[in-house]
C-alpha atoms as a PDB file:
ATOM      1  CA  UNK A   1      87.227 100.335 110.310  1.00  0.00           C
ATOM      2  CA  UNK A   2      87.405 101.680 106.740  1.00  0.00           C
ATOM      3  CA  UNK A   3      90.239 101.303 104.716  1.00  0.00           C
ATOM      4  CA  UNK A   4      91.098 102.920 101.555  1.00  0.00           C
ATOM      5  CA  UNK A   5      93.322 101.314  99.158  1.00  0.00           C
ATOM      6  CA  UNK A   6      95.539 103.138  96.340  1.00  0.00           C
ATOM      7  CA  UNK A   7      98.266 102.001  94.189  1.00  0.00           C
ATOM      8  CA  UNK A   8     102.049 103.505  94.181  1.00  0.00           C
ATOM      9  CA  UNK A   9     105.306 102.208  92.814  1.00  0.00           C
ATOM     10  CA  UNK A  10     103.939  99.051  92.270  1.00  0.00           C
ATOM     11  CA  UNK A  11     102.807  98.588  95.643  1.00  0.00           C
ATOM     12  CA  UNK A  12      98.855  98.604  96.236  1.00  0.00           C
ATOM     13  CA  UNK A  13      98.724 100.551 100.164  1.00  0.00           C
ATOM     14  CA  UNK A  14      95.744 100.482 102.801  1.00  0.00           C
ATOM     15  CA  UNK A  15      95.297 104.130 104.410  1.00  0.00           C
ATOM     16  CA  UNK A  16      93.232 103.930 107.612  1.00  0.00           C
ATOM     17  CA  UNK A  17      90.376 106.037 107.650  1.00  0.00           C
ATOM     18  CA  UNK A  18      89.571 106.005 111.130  1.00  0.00           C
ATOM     19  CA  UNK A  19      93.231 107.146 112.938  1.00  0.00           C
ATOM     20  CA  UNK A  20      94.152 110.608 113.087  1.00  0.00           C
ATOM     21  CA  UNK A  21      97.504 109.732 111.481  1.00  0.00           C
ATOM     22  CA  UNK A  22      97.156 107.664 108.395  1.00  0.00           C
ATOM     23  CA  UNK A  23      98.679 104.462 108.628  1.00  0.00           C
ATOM     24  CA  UNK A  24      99.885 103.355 105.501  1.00  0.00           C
ATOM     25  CA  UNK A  25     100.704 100.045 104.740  1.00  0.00           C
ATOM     26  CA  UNK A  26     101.293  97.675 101.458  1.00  0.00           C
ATOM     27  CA  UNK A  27      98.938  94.769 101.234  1.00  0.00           C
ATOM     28  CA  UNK A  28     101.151  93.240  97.766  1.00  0.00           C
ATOM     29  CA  UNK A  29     104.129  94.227  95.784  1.00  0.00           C
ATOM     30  CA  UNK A  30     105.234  93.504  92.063  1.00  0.00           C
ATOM     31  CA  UNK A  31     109.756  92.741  91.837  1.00  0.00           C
ATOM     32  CA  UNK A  32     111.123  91.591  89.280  1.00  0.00           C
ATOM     33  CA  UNK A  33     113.862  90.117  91.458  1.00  0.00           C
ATOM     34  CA  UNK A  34     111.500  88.288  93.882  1.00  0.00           C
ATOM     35  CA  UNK A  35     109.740  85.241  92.535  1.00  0.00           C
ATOM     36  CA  UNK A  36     110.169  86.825  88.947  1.00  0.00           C
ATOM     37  CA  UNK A  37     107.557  89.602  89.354  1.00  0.00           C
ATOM     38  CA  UNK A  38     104.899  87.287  90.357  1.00  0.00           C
ATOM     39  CA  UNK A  39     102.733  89.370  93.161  1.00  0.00           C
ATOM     40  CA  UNK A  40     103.147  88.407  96.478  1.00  0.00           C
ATOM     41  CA  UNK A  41     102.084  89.964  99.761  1.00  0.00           C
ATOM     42  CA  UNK A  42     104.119  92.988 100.425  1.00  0.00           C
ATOM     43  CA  UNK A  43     107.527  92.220 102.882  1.00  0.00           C
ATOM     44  CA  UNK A  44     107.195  87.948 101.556  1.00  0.00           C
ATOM     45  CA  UNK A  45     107.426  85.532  99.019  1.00  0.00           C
ATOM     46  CA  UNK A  46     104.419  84.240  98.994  1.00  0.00           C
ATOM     47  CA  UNK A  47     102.341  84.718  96.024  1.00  0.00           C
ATOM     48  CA  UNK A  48      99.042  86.452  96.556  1.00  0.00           C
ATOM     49  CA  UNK A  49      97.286  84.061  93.698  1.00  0.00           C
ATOM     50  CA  UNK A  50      98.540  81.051  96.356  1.00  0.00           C
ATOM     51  CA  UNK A  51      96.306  82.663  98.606  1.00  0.00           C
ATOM     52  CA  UNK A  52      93.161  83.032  96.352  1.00  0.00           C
ATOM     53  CA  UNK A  53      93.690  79.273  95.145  1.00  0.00           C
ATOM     54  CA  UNK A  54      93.138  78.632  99.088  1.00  0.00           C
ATOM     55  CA  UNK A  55      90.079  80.335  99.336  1.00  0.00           C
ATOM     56  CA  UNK A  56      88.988  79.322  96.351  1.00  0.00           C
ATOM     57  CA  UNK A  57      89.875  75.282  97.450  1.00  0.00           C
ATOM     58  CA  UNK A  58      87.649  75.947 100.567  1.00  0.00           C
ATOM     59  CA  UNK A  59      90.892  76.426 103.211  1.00  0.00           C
ATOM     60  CA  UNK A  60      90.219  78.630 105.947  1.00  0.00           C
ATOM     61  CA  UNK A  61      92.026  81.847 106.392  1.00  0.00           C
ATOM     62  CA  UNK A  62      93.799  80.086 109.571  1.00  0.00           C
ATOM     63  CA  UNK A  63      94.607  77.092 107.194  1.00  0.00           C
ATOM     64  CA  UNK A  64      96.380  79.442 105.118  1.00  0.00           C
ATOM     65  CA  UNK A  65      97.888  81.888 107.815  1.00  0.00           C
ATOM     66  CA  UNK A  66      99.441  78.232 109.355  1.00  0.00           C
ATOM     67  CA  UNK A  67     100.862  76.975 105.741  1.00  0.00           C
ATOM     68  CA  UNK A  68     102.274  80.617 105.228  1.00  0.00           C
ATOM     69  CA  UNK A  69     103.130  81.883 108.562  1.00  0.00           C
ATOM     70  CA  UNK A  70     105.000  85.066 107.072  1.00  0.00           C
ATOM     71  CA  UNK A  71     102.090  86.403 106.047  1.00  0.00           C
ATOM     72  CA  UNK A  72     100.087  88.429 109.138  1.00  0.00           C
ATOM     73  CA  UNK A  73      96.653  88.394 110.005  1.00  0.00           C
ATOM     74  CA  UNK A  74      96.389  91.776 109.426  1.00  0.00           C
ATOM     75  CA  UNK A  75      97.807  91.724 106.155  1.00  0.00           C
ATOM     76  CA  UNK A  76      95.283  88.615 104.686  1.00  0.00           C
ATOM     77  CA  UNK A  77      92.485  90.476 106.387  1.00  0.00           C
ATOM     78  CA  UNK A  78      93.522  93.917 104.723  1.00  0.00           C
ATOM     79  CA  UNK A  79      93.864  91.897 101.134  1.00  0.00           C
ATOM     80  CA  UNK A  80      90.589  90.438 101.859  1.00  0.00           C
ATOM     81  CA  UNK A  81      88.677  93.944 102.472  1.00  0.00           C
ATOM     82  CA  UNK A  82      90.461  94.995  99.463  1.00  0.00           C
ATOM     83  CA  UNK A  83      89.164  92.526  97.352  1.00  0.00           C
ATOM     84  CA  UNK A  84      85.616  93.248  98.624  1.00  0.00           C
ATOM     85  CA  UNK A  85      86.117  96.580  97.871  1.00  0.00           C
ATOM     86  CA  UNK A  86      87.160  95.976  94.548  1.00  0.00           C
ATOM     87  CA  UNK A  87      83.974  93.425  93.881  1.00  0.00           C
ATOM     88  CA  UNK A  88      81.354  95.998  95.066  1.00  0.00           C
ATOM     89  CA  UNK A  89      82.686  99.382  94.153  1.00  0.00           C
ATOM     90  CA  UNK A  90      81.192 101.377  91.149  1.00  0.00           C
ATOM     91  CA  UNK A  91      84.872 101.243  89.429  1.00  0.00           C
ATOM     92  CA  UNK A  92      85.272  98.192  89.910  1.00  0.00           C
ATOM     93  CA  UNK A  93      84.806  95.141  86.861  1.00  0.00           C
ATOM     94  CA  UNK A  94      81.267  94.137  86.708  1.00  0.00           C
ATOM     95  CA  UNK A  95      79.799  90.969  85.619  1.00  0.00           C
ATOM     96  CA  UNK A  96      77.513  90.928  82.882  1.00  0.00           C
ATOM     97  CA  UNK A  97      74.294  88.925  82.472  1.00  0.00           C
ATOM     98  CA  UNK A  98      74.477  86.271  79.534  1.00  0.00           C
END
């Protein structure tokens, strides 16, 4: 499945390319009334850098997903293809060779 992903109101939205009705859905969302703007995974409180410092610690996306069970499958596997997407597209920040 490919997914597109586009920013709006703060929200960052997936927008399947494969139905014949878009389904549109936000992956994280920016409030300044919930957690004090920090970005969490859209409909939670749970801070989409706490997820990154998982991966990044070696959990599993099931550790996670069991720690944070507010957050859906879906929605860490939609934030993950997202963040591929931003690593490998042409817009996307490159790293540069010391």
């Amino acid at each position: 499945m490919r997914l597109r992903f586009y920013l709006q109101h703060g929200l960052i939205y997936t927008e399947s390319m494969t139905a014949n009705v878009p389904a549109n859905n936000a992956i994280v969302s920016q409030d300044p009334d919930i957690l004090g703007g920090v970005t969490v995974f859209a409909g939670t409180r749970v801070p989409f850098g706490t997820f990154i410092e998982y991966l990044e610690g070696g959990d599993s996306l099931d550790t996670f997903l069991a720690d944070f069970p507010s957050v859906r499958r879906e929605l860490a596997i939609e934030a993950l293809e997202w963040l591929r997407q931003l690593a490998t597209s042409d817009k996307g920040p490159r790293a540069s060779a010391a």
